[in-house]
C-alpha atoms as a PDB file:
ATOM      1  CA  UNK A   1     119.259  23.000 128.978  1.00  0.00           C
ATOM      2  CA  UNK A   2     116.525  25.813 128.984  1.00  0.00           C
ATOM      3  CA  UNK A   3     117.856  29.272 128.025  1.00  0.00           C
ATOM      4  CA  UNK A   4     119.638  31.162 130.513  1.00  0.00           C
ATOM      5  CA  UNK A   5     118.272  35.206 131.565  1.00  0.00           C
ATOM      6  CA  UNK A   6     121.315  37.133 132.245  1.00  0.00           C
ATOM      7  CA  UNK A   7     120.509  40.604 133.802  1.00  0.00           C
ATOM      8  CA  UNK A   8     123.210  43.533 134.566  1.00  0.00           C
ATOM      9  CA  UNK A   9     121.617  45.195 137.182  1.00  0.00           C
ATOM     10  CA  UNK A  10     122.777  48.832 136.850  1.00  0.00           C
ATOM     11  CA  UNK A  11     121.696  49.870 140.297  1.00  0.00           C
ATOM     12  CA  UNK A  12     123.341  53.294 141.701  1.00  0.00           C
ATOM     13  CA  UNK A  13     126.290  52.577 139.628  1.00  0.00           C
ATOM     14  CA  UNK A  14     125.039  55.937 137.140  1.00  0.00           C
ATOM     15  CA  UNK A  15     125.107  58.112 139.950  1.00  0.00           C
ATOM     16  CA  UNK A  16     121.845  59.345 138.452  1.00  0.00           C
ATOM     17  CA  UNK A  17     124.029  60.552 135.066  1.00  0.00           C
ATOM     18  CA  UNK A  18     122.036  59.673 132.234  1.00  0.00           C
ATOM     19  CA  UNK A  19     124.439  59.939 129.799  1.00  0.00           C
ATOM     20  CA  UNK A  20     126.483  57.147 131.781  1.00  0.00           C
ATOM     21  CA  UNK A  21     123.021  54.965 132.222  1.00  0.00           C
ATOM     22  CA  UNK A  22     123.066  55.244 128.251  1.00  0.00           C
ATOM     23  CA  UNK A  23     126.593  54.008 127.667  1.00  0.00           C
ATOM     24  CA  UNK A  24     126.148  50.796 130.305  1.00  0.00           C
ATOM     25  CA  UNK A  25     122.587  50.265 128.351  1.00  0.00           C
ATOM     26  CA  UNK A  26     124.925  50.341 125.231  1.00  0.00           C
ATOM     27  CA  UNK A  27     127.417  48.455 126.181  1.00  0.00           C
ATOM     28  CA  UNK A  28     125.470  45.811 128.243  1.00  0.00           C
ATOM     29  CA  UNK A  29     123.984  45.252 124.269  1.00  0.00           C
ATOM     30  CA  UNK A  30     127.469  45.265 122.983  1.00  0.00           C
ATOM     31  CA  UNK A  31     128.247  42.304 125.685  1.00  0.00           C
ATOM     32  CA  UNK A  32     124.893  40.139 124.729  1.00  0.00           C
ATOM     33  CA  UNK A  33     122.650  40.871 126.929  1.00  0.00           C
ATOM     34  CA  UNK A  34     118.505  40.613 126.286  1.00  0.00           C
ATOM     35  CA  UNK A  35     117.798  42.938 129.539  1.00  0.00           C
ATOM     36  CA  UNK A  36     119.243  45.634 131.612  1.00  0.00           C
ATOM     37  CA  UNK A  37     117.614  46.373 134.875  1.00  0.00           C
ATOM     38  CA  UNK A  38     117.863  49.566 137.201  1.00  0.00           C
ATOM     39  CA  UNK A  39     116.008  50.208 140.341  1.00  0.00           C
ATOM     40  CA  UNK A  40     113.081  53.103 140.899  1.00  0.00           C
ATOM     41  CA  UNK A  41     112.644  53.956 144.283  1.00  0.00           C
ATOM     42  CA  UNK A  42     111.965  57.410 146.637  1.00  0.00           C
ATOM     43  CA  UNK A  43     115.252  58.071 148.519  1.00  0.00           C
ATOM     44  CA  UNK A  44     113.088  59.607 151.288  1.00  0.00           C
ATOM     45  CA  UNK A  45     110.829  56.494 152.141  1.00  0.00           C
ATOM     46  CA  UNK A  46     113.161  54.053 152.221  1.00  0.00           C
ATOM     47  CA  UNK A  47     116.455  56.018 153.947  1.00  0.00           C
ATOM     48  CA  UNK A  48     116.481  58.820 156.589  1.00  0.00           C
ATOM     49  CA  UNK A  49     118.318  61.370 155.541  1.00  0.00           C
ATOM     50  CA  UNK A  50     121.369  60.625 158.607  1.00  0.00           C
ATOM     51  CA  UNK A  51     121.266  57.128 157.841  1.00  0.00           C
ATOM     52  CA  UNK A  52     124.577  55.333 156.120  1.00  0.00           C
ATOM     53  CA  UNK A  53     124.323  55.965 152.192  1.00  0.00           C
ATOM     54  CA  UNK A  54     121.478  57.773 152.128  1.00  0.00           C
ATOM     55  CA  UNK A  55     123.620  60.448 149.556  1.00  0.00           C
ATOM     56  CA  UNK A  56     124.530  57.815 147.557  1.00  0.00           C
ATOM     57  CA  UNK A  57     121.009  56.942 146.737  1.00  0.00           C
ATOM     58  CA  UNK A  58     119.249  60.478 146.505  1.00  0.00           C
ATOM     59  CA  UNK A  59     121.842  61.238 143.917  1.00  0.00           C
ATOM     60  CA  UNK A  60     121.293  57.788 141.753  1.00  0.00           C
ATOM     61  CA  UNK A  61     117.488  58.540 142.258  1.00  0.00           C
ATOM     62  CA  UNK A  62     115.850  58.515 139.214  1.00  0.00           C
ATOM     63  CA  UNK A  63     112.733  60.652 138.068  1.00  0.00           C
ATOM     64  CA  UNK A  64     110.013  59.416 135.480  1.00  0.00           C
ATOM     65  CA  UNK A  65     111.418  61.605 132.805  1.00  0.00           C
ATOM     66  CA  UNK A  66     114.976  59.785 133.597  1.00  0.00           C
ATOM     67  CA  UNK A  67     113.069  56.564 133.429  1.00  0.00           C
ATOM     68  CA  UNK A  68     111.425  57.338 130.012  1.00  0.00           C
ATOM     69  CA  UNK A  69     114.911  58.825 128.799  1.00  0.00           C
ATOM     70  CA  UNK A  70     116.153  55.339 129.658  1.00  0.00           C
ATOM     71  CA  UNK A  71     113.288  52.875 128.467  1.00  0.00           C
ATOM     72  CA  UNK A  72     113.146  54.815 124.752  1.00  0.00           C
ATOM     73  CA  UNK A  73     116.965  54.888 124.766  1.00  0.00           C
ATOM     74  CA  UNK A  74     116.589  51.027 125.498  1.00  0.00           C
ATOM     75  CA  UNK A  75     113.727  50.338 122.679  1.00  0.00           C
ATOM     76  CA  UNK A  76     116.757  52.596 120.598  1.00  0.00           C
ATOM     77  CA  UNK A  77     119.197  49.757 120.732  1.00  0.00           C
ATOM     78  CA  UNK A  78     117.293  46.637 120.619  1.00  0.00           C
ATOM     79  CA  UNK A  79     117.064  45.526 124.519  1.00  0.00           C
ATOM     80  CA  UNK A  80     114.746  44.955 126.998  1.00  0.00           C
ATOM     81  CA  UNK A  81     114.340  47.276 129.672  1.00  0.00           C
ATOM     82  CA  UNK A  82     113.420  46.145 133.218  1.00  0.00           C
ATOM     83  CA  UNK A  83     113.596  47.749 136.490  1.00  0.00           C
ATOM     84  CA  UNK A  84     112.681  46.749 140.442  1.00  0.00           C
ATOM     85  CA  UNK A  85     110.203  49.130 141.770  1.00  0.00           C
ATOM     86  CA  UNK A  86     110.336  50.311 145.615  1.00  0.00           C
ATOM     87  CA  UNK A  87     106.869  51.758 145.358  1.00  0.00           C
ATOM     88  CA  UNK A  88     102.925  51.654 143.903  1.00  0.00           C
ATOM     89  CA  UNK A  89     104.018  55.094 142.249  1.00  0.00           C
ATOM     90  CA  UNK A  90     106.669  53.734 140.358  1.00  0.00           C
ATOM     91  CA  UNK A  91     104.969  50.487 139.631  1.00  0.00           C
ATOM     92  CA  UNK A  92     102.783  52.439 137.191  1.00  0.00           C
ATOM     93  CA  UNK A  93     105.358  54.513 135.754  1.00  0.00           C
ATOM     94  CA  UNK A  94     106.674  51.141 134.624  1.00  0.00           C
ATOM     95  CA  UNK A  95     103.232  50.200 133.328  1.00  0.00           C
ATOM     96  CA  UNK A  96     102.936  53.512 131.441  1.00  0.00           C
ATOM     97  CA  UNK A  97     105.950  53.060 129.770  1.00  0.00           C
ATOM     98  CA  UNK A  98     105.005  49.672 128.774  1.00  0.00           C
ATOM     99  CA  UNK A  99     107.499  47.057 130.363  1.00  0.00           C
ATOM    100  CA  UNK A 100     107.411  43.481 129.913  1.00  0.00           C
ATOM    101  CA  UNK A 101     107.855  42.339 133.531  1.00  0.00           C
ATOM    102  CA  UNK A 102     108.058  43.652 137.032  1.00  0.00           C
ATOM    103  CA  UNK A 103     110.744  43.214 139.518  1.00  0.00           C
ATOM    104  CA  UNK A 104     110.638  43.207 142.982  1.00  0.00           C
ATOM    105  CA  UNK A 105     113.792  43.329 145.142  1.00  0.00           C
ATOM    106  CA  UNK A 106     114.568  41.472 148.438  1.00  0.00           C
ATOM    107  CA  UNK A 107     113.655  44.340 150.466  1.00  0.00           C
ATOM    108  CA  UNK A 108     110.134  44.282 148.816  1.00  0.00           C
ATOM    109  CA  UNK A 109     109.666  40.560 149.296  1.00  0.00           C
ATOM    110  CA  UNK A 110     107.396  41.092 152.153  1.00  0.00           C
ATOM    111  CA  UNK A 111     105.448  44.242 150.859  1.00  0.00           C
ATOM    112  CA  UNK A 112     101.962  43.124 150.233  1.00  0.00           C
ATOM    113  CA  UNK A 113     100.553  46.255 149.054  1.00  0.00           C
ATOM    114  CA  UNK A 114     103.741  46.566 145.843  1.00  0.00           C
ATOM    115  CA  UNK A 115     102.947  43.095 145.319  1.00  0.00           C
ATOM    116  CA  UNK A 116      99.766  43.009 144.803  1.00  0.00           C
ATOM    117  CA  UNK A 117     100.334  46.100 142.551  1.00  0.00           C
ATOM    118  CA  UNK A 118     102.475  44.012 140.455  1.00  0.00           C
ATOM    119  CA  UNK A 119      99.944  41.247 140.694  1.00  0.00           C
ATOM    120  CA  UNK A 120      97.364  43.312 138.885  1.00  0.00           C
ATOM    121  CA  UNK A 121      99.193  43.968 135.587  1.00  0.00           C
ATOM    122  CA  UNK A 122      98.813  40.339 135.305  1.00  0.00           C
ATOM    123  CA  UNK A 123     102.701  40.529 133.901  1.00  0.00           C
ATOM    124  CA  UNK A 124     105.895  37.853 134.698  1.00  0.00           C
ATOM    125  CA  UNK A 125     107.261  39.123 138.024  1.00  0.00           C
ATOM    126  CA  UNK A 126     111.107  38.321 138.910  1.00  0.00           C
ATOM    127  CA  UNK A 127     111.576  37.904 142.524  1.00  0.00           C
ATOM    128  CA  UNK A 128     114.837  38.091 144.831  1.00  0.00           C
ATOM    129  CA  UNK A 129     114.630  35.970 148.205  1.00  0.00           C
ATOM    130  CA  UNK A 130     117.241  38.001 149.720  1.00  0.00           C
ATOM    131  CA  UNK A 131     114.736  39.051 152.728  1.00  0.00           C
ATOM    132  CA  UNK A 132     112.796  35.676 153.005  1.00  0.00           C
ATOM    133  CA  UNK A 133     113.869  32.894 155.624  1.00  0.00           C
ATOM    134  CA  UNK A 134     110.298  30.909 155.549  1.00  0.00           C
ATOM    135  CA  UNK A 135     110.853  27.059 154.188  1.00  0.00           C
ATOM    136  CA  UNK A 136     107.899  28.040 151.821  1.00  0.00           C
ATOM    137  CA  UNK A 137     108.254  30.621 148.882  1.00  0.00           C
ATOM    138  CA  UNK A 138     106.192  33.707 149.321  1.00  0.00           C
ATOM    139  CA  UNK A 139     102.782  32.973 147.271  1.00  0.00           C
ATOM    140  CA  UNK A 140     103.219  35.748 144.050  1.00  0.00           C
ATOM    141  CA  UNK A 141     100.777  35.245 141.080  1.00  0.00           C
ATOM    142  CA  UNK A 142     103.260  34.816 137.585  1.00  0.00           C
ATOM    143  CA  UNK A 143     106.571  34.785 139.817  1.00  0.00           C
ATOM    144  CA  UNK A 144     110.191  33.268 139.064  1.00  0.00           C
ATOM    145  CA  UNK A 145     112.192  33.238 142.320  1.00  0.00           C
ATOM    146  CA  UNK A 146     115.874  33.916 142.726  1.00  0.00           C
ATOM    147  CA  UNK A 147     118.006  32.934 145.215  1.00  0.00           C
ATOM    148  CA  UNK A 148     119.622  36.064 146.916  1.00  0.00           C
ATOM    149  CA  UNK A 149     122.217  36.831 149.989  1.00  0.00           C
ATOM    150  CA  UNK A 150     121.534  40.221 150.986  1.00  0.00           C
ATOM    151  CA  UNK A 151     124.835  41.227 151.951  1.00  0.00           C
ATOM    152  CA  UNK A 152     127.044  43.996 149.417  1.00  0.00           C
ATOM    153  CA  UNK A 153     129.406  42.487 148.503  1.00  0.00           C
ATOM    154  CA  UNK A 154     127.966  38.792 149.953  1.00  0.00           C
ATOM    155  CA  UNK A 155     130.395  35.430 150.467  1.00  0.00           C
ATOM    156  CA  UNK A 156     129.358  32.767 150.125  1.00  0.00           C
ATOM    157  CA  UNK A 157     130.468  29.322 151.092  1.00  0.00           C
ATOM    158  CA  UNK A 158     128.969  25.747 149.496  1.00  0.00           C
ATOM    159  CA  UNK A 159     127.059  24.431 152.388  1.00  0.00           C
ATOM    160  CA  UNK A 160     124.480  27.436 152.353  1.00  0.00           C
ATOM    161  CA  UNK A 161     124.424  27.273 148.260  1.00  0.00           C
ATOM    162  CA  UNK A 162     121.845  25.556 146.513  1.00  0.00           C
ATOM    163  CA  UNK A 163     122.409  22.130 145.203  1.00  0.00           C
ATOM    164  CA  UNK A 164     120.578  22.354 142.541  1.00  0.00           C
ATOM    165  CA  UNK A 165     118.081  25.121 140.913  1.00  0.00           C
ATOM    166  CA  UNK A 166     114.432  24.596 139.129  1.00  0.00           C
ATOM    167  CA  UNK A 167     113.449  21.678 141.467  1.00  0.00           C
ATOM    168  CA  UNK A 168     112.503  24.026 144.566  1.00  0.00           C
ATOM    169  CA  UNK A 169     110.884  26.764 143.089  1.00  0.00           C
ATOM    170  CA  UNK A 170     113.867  28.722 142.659  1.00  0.00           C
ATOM    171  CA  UNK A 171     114.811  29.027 139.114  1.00  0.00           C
ATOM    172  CA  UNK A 172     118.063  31.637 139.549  1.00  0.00           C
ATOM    173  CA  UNK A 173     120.394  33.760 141.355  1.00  0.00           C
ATOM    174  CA  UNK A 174     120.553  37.447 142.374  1.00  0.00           C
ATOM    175  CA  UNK A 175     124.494  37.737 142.796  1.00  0.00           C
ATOM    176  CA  UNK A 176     126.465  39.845 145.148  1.00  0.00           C
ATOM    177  CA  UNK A 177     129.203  38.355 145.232  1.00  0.00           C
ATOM    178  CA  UNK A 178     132.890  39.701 144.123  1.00  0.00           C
ATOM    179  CA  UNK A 179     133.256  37.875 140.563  1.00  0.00           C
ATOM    180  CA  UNK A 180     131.237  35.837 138.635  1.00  0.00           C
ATOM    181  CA  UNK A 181     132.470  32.273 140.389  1.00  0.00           C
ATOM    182  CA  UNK A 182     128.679  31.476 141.838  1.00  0.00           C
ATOM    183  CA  UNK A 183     127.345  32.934 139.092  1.00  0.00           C
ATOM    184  CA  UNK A 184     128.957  30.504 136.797  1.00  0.00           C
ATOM    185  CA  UNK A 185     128.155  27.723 139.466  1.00  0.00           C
ATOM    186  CA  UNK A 186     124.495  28.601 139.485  1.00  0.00           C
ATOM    187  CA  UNK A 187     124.265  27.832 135.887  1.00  0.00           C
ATOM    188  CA  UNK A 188     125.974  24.983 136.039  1.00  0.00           C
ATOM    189  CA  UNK A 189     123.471  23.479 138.544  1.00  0.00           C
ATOM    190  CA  UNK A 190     120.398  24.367 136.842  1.00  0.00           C
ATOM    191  CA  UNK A 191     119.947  28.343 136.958  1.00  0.00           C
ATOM    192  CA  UNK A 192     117.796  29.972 134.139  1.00  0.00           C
ATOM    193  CA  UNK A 193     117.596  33.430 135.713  1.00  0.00           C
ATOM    194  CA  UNK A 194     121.070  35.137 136.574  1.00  0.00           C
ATOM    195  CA  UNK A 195     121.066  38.934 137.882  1.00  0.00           C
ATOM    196  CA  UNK A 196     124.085  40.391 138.809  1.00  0.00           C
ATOM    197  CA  UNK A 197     125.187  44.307 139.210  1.00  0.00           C
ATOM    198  CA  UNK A 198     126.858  46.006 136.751  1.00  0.00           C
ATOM    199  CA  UNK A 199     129.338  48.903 135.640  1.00  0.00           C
ATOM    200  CA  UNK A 200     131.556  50.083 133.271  1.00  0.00           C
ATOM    201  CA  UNK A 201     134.539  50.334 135.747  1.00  0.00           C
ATOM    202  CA  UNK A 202     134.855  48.745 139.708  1.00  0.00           C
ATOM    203  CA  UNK A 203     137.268  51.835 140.334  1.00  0.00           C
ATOM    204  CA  UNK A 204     134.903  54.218 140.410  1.00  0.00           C
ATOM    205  CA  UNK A 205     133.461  54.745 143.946  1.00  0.00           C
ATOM    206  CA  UNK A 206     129.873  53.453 145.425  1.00  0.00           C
ATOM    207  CA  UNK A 207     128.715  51.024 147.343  1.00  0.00           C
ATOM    208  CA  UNK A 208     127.608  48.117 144.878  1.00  0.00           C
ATOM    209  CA  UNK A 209     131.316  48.015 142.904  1.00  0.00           C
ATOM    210  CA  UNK A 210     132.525  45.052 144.627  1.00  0.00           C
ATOM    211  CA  UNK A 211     130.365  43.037 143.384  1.00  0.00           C
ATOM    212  CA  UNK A 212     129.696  44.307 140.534  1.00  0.00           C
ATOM    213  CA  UNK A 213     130.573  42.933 137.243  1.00  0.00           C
ATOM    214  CA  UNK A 214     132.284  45.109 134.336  1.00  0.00           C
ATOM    215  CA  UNK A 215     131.994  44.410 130.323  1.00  0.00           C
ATOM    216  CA  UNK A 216     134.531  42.168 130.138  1.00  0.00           C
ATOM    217  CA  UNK A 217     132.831  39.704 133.026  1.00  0.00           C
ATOM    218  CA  UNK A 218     129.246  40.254 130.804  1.00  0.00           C
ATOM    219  CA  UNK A 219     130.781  39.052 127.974  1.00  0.00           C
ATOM    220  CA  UNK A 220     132.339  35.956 129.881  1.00  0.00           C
ATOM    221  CA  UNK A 221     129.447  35.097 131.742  1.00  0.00           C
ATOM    222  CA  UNK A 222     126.687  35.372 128.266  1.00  0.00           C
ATOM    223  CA  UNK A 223     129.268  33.398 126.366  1.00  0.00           C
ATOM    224  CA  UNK A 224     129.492  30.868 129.191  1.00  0.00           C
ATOM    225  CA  UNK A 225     125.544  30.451 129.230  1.00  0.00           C
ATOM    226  CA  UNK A 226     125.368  29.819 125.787  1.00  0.00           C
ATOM    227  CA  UNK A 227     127.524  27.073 126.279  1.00  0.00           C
ATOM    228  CA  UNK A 228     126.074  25.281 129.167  1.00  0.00           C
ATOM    229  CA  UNK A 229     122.658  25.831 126.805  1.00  0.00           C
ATOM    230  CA  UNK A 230     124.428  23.882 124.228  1.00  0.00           C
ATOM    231  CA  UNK A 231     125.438  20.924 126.322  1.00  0.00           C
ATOM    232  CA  UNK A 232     128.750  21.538 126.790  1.00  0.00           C
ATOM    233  CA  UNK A 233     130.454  20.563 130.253  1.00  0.00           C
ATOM    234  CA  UNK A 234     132.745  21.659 132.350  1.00  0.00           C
END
């Protein structure tokens, strides 16, 4: 089997702390992982400031210097640094600070203008189908589609589950869901790409801790990757 891209998504699990966003960088390299992702966006455009969690994201917001705090801290410890940007603005901080690939999220799916943006730096783009409901994938120059429920946590049952990855188009899974069960499953049917949210402990409060995986569930889930790349069954 073709290697498999795990990805802890750190999301708003810092709470916009950098010195947290440092230890899960550190720690998602102690676990395995290639790549840690975070997401750049402007509170302001995407929430009003009475809608639901609108507090939670203005304090995880993250400013360029945060960004560039993060991506040399990353470079520091040997791992890729990725992130899913909600804006043109952010798209070229990204390209100043030299990433590898671009993200975009399910909420961006159908944003033209970012996509286009992303198109441009002629890098691998990631996408997550959470927002997309048309038979036919979304037509992205360089892009690796992931199968995504948009729901936080999401459940998910195994009619509406994929059979089978890499055939359609779709080559992973963005995963929401409480544990790493689907996760697992995904690779097992074919997954290359596997992004799932990440923190150092699901006690602490916010919105994405459900289903959210900690260290220990990293570790598990590289490990059993590595496996299913070898051949072995389960």
């Amino acid at each position: 089997m073709s290697k498999v891209l795990i990805i802890p998504e750190c999301g708003h699990n810092h709470f916009g702390n950098i010195k947290l966003a440092k230890l899960m960088i550190e720690e998602a390299k102690n676990c395995g992982a290639e790549i840690v992702k975070f997401q750049l966006y402007d509170t302001n455009k995407i929430k009003k400031f009475y809608q639901s969690r609108y507090a939670e994201l203005k304090f995880s917001e993250l400013t360029f210097e945060d960004v560039k705090k993060l991506k040399e801290h990353c470079d520091k410890v040997g791992i890729e640094f990725m992130a899913s940007a909600f804006d043109i603005e952010r798209v070229r901080w990204l390209e100043e600070l030299k990433v590898k690939r671009h993200k975009i999220a399910s909420r961006s799916i159908r944003d033209e203008e970012l996509i286009r943006a992303m198109e441009r730096t002629k890098k691998p783009i990631i996408a997550s189908l959470g927002n997309w409901n048309d038979i036919i994938l979304p037509k992205i120059k360089k892009a690796q589609f992931l199968y995504c429920i948009s729901e936080y946590p999401a459940y998910i049952v195994e009619g509406q589950f994929p059979n089978s990855f890499n055939n359609n188009g779709i080559v992973g899974f963005s995963d929401h869901t409480i544990g790493c069960y689907w996760a697992r499953e995904s690779i097992k049917r074919g997954a290359t790409i596997i992004e799932k949210h990440f923190t150092l402990d699901k006690k602490l409060p916010g919105h994405d801790m459900k289903g959210s995986m900690e260290p220990y569930e990293l570790r598990d889930l590289i490990t059993y990757a590595k496996q299913i790349e070898r051949g072995v069954s389960f």
